[in-house]
Protein backbone atom coordinates (compact mmCIF):
# COMPACT_ATOMS: atom_id res chain seq x y z
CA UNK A 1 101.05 133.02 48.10
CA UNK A 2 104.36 133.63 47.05
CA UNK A 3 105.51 137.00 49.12
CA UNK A 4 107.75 138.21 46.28
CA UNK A 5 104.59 137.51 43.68
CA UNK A 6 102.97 139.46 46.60
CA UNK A 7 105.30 142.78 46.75
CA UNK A 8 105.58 142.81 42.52
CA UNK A 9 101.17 142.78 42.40
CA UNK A 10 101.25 145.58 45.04
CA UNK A 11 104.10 147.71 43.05
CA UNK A 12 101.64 147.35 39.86
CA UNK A 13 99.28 149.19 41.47
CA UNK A 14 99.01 152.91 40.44
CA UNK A 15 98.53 154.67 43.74
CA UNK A 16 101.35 152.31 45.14
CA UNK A 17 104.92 153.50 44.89
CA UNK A 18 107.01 150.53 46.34
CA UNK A 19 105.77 147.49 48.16
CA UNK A 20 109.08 146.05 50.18
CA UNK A 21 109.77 143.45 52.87
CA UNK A 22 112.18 143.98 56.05
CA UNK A 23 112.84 145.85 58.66
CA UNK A 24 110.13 148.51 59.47
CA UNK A 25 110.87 152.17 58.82
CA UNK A 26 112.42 154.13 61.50
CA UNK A 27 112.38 150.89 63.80
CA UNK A 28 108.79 151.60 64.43
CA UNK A 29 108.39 147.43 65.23
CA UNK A 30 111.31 144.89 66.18
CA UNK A 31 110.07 142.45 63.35
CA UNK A 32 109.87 142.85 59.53
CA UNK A 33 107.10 143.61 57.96
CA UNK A 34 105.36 144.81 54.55
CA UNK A 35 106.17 148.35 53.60
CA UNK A 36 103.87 150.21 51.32
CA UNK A 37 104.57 153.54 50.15
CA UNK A 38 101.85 155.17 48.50
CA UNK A 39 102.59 157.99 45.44
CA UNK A 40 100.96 160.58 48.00
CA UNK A 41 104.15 159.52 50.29
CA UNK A 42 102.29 157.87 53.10
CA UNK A 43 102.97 154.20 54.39
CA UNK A 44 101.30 151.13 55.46
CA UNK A 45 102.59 148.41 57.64
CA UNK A 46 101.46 144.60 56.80
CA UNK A 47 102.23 141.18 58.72
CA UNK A 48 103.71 138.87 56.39
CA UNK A 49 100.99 136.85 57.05
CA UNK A 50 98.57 138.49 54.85
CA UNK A 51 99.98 136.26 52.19
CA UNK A 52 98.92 133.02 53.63
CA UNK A 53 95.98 132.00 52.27
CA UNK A 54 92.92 132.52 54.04
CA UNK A 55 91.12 129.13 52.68
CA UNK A 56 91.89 126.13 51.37
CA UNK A 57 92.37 126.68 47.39
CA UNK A 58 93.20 130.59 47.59
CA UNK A 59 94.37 131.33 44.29
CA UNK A 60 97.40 133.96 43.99
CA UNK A 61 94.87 136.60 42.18
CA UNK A 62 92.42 136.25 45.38
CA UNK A 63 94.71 137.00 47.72
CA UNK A 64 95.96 139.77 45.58
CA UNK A 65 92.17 141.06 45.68
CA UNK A 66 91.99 140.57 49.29
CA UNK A 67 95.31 141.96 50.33
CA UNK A 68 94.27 145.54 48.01
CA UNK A 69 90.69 145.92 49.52
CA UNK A 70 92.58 145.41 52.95
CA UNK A 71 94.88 148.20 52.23
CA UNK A 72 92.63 150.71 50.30
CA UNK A 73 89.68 149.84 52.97
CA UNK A 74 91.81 150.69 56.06
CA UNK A 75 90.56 154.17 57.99
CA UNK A 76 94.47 155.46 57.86
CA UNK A 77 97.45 154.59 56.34
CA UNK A 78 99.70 155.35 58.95
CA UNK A 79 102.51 154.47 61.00
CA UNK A 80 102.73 151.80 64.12
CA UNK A 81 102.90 153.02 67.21
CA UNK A 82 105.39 152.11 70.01
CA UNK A 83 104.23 148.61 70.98
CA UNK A 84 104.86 146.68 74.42
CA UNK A 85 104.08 142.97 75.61
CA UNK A 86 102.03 143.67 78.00
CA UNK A 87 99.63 145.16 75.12
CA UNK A 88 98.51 141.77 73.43
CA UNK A 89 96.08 140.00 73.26
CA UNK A 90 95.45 135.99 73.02
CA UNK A 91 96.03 134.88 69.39
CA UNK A 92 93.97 131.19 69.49
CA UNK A 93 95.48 128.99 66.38
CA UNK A 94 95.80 125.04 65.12
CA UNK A 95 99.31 124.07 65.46
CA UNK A 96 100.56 124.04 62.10
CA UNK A 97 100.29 127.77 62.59
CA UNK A 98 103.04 128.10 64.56
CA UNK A 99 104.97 125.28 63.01
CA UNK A 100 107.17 127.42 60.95
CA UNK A 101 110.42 127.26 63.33
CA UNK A 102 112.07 130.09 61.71
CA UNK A 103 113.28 132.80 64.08
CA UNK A 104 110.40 135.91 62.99
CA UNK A 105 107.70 132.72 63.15
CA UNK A 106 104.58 133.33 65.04
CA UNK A 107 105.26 132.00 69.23
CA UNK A 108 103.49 129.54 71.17
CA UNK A 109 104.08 130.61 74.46
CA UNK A 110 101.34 127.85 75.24
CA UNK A 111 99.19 124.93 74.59
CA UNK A 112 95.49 124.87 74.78
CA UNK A 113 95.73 121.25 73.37
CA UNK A 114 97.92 118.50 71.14
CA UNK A 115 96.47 120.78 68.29
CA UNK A 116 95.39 124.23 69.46
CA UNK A 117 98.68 126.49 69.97
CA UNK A 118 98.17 130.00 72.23
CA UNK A 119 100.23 132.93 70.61
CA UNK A 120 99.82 136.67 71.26
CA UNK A 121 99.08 139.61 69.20
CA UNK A 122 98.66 143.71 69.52
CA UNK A 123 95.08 144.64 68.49
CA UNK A 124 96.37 147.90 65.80
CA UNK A 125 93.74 149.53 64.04
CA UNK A 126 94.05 148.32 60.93
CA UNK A 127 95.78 145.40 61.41
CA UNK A 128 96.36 142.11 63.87
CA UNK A 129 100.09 142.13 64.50
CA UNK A 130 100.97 138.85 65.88
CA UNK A 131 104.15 138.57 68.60
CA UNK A 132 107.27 136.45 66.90
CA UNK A 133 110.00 134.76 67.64
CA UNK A 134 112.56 138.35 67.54
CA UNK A 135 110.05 140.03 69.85
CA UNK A 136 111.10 138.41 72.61
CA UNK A 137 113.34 139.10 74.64
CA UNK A 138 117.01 137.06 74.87
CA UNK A 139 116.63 135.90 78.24
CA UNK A 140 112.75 134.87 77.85
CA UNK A 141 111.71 131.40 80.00
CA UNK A 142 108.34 129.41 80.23
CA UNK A 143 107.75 131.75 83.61
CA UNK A 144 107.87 134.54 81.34
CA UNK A 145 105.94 133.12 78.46
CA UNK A 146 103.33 132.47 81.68
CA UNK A 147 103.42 135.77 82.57
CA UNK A 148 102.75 137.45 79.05
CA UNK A 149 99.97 134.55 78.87
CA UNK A 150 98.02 135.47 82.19
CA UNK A 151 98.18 139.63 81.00
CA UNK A 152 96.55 139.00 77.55
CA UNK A 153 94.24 137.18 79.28
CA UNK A 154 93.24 139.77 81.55
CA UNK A 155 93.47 142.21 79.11
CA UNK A 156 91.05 140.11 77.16
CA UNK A 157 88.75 140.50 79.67
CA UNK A 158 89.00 144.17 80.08
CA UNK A 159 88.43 144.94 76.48
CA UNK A 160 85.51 142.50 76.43
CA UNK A 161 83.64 143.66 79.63
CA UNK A 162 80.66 141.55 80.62
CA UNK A 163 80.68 137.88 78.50
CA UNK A 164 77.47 137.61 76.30
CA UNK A 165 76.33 134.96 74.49
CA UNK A 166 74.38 135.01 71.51
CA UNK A 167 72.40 132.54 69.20
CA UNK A 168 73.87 132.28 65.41
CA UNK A 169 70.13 131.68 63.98
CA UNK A 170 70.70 128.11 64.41
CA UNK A 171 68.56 127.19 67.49
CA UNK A 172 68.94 127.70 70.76
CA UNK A 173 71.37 124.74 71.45
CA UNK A 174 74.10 126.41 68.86
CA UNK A 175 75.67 130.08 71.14
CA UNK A 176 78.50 131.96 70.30
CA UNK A 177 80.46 135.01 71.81
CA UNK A 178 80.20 137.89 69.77
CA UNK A 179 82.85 140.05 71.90
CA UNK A 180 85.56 141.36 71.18
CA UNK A 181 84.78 142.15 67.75
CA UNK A 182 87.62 139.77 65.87
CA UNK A 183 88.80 138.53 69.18
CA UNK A 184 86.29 136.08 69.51
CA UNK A 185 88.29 132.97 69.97
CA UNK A 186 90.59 134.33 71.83
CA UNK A 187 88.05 133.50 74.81
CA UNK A 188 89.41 129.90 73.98
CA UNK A 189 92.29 130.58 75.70
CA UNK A 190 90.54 132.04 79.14
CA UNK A 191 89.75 128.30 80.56
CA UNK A 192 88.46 129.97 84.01
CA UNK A 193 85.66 132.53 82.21
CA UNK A 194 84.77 129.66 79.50
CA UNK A 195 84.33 126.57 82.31
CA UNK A 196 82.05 129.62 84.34
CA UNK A 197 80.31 129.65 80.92
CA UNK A 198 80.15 125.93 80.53
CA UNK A 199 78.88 125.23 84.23
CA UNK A 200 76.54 128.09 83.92
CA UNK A 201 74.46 126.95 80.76
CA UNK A 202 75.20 122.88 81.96
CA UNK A 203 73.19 124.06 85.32
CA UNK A 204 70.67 126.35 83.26
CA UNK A 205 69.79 123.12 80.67
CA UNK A 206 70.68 120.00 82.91
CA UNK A 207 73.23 118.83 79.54
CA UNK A 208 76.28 118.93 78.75
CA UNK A 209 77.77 121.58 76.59
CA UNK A 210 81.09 121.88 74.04
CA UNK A 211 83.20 124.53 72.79
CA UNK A 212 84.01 124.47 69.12
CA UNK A 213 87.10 126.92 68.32
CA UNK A 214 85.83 127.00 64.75
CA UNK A 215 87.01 130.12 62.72
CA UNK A 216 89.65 132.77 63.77
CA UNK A 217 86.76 134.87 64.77
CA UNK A 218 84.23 132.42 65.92
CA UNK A 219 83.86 130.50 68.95
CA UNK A 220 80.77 127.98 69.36
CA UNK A 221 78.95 126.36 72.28
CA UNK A 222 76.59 123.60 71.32
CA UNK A 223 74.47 121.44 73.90
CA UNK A 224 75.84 117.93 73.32
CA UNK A 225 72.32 116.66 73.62
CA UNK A 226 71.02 118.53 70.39
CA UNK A 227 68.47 116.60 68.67
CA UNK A 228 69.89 114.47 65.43
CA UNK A 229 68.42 117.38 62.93
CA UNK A 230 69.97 120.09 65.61
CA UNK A 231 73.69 118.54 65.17
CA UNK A 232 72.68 117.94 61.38
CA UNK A 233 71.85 121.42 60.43
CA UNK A 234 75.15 122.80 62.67
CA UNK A 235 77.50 120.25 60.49
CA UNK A 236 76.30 121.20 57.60
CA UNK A 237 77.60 124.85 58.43
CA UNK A 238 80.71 123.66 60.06
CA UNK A 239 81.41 121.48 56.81
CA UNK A 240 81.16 124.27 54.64
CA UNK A 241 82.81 126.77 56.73
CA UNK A 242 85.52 124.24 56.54
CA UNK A 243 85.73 123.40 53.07
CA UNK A 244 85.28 127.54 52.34
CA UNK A 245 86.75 129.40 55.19
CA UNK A 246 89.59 129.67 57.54
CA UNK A 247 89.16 127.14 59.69
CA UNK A 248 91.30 126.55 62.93
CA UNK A 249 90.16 123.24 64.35
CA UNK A 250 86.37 122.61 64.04
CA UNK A 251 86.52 119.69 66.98
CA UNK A 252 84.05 119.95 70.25
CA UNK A 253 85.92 120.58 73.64
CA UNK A 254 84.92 120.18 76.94
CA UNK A 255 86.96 121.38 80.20
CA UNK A 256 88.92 118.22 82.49
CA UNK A 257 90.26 119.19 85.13
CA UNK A 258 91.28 123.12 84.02
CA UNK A 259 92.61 121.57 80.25
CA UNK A 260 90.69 121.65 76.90
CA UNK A 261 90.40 117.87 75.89
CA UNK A 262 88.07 116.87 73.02
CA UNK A 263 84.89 115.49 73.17
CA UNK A 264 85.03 111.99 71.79
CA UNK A 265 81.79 110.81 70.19
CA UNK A 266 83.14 107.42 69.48
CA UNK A 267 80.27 105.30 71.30
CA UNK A 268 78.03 107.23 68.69
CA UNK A 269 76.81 105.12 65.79
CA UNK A 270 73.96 107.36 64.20
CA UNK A 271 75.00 109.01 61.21
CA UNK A 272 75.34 112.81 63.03
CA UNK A 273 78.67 110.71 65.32
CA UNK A 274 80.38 109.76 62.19
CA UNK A 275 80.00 113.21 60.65
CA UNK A 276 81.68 114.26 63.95
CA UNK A 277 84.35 111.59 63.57
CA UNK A 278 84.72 112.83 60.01
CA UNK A 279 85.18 116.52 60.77
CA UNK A 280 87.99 115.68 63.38
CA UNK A 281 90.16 113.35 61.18
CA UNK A 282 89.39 116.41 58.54
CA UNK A 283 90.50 118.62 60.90
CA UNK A 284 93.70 116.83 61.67
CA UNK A 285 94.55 115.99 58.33
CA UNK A 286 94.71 120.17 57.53
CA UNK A 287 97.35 120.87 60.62
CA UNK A 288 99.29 117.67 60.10
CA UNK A 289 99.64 118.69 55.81
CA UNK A 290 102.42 120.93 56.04
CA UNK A 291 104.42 119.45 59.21
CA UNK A 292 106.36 116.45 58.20
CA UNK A 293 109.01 118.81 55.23
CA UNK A 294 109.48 121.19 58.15
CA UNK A 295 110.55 118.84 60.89
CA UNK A 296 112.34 116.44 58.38
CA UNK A 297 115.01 119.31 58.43
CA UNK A 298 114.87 119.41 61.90
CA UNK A 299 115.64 115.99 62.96
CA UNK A 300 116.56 114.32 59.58
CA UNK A 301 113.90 111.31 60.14
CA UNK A 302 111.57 109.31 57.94
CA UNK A 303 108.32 111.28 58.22
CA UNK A 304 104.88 109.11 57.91
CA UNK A 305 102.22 111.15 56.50
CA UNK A 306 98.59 111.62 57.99
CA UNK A 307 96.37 109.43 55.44
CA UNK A 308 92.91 108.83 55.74
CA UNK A 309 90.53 106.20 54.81
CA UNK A 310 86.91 105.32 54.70
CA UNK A 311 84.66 102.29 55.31
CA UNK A 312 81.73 101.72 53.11
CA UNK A 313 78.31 103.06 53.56
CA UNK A 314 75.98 100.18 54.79
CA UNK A 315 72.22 99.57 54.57
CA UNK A 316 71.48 101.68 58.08
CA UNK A 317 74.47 104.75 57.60
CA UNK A 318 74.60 107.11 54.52
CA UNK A 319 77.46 108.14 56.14
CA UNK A 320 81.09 106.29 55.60
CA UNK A 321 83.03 105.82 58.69
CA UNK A 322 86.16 107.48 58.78
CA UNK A 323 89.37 106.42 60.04
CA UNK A 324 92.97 107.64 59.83
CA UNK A 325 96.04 105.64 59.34
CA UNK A 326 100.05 106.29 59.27
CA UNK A 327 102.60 103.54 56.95
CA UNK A 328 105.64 102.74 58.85
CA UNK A 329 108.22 102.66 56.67
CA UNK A 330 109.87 99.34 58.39
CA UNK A 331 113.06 100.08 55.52
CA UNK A 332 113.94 102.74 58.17
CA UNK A 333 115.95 102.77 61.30
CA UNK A 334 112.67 104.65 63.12
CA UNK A 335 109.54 106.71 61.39
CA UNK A 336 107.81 109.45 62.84
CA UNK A 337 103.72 109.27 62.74
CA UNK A 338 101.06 111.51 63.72
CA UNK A 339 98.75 110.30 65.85
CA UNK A 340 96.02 108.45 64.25
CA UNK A 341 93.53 105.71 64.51
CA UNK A 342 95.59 102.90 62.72
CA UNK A 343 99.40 102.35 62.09
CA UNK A 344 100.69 99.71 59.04
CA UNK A 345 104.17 97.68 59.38
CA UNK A 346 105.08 96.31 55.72
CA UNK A 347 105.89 93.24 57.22
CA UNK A 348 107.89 90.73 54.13
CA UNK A 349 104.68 90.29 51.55
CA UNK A 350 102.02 91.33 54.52
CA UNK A 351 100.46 94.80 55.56
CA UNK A 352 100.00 94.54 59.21
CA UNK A 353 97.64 96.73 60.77
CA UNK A 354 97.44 97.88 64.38
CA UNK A 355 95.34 100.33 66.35
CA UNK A 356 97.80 103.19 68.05
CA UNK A 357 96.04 102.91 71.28
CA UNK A 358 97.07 98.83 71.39
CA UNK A 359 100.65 99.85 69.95
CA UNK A 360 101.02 102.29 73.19
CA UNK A 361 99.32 99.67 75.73
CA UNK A 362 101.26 96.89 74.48
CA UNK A 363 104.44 98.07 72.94
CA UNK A 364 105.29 101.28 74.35
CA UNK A 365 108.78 101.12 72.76
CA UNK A 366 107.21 101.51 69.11
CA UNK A 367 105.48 104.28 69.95
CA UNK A 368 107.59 106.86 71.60
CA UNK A 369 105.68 111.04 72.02
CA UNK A 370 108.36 113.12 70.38
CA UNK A 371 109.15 115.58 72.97
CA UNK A 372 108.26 119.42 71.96
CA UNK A 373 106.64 118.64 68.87
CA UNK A 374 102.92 120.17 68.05
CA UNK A 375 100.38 118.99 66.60
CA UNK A 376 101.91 115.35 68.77
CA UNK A 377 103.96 112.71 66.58
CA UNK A 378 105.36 109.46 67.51
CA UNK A 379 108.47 107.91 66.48
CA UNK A 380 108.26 104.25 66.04
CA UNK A 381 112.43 102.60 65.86
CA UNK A 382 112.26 99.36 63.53
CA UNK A 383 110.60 96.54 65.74
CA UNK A 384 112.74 93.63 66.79
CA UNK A 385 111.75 90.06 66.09
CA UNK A 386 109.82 89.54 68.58
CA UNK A 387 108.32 92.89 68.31
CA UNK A 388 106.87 91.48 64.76
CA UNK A 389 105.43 88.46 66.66
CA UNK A 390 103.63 90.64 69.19
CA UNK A 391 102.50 92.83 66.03
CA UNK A 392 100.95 90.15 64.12
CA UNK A 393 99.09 89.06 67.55
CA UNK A 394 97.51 92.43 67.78
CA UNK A 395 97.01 92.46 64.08
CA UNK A 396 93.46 93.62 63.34
């Protein structure tokens, strides 16, 4: 939503005097924030970051609604305490959410994944205040970023105590970790504790297990060996948590060597592996969607959008199979692309299509990681003439 929409709702209210954004009062925080100044004279501090929607489709009188029952459902309305560093916690998010590149933008001071960014946050009462860009301080390095990393991990643990899991009423092949209350996925970001869980419940069942960071308070294990009406019933719920909820990136993850990597069902050709399939290019598609206008500033290059496309249901799948794809605008000196399945060179009257993984085996040059850039793109320079002819030999 619109923040200055935002601060003229709240100022409608009655009991609110003044809703403002900037510094915070007194220099209570070293980032700007919300003010709200009730008529009894007492405040309330908000992250920005209430005003990002919370689903896909939030209308601006929704997250009015939501951002008023926040406020007038808090236990206190009162002022931040001092806050230190060493006092967060892990903040688990899809990349996009830390895309924003402005100086009081969320940090990554990590990466779980391509696609999963770890930021930090201080655990407040009534609110998650999340650690930006200003809060740092001048002479910060990746050894300090490390450091903060490894303390809100630990302190994760600490608040947590003992790691339970419990079932979500979906069988006893679908587990979750209830604790801390609305740190949940934070445990995403502790790879030690969650490949103790992992070996733990693969030598309790004799299968293999993955980790679904699926909402901002919900982390999922699910035995990869769940029957077909098992993994049917759980997408179902994923599906609609996705199409309903705030998602961060619904995609099964396994542990490889102490880093997240996802779970690739490709080899799976029942209907419950293209559903799989499906959710991952879905999930993709949401953290690529707002990337390409920010980093078009940045680096002033064509930017290739993350499409998607879908084969027709046959006689033996009710399911389509989905694929995603990236144009190559061959007018331009180089494109960037997300990663996806396919890649298309206008090529004089012809579409050529190519798979990505062939275009890094066999042309490396057209297919270049852009370094520092999350979730990954690629940027592909116009192909030379005998680039074309090896392009139309690996032509699909």
């Amino acid at each position: 939503m619109n923040l200055e929409h935002l601060l003229h709702a709240l100022t409608n209210h009655p009991d609110i005097q003044s809703a403002t954004f900037g510094p915070a009062p007194d220099g209570l925080l070293d980032w700007d924030v919300i003010t709200i100044t009730f008529t009894d004279g007492t405040r309330q501090l908000l992250n920005v970051n209430v005003a990002k929607p919370t689903y896909p489709g939030e209308t601006e009188a929704e997250c009015v609604e939501r951002v008023l029952k926040f406020v007038f459902n808090s236990e206190a309305k009162t002022d931040a305490r001092e806050l230190s560093l060493t006092d967060t916690l892990p903040l688990v998010r899809s990349a996009d959410y830390f895309a924003d590149l402005k100086h009081a933008s969320p940090e990554a001071f990590g990466w779980l994944t391509d696609f999963i960014g770890f930021g930090l946050a201080f655990d407040l009462p009534t609110t998650l205040r999340v650690v930006s860009t200003q809060d740092l301080p001048p002479d910060h390095d990746a050894a300090t970023n490390m450091d903060l990393c490894r303390t809100a991990v630990a302190n994760l643990r600490a608040l947590a105590g003992e790691v339970k899991l419990s079932h979500i009423g979906l069988g006893p092949n679908i587990l979750t970790m209830n604790q801390p209350a609305d740190h949940e996925l934070a445990w995403f970001a502790d790879i030690a504790t969650m490949n103790d869980v992992l070996s733990s419940l693969r030598q309790r069942t004799k299968s293999e297990w993955v980790v679904i960071p699926a909402r901002r308070n919900q982390i999922l294990l699910v035995n990869a060996e769940s029957s077909e009406s098992e993994w049917s019933t759980f997408l179902d719920v994923i599906e609609d948590a996705f199409r309903y909820h705030s998602v961060v990136y619904p995609v099964p993850h396994i542990i490889v060597d102490g880093c997240w990597v996802e779970r690739i069902f490709d080899n799976d050709r029942t209907d419950v592996g293209r559903r799989l399939r499906r959710l991952r290019v879905a999930a993709r598609k949401q953290t690529y969607e707002e990337i390409p206008a920010l980093l078009r500033e940045q680096t002033g290059c064509e930017m290739a959008s993350f499409e998607v496309m879908s084969s027709d249901i046959d006689d033996s799948h009710s399911v389509p199979e989905t694929y995603s794809i990236a144009y190559v605008d061959t007018n331009s000196a180089a494109t960037s692309v997300p990663a996806t399945d396919l890649m298309v060179f206008h090529h004089d009257t012809d579409n050529i299509f190519v798979a990505s993984f062939s275009l890094m085996e066999r042309l490396p040059r057209l297919y270049q990681r852009q370094e520092g850039v999350y979730p990954p793109r690629f940027l592909v320079p116009h192909p030379t003439p005998e680039e074309w002819r090896r392009l139309q030999e690996l032509a699909l």
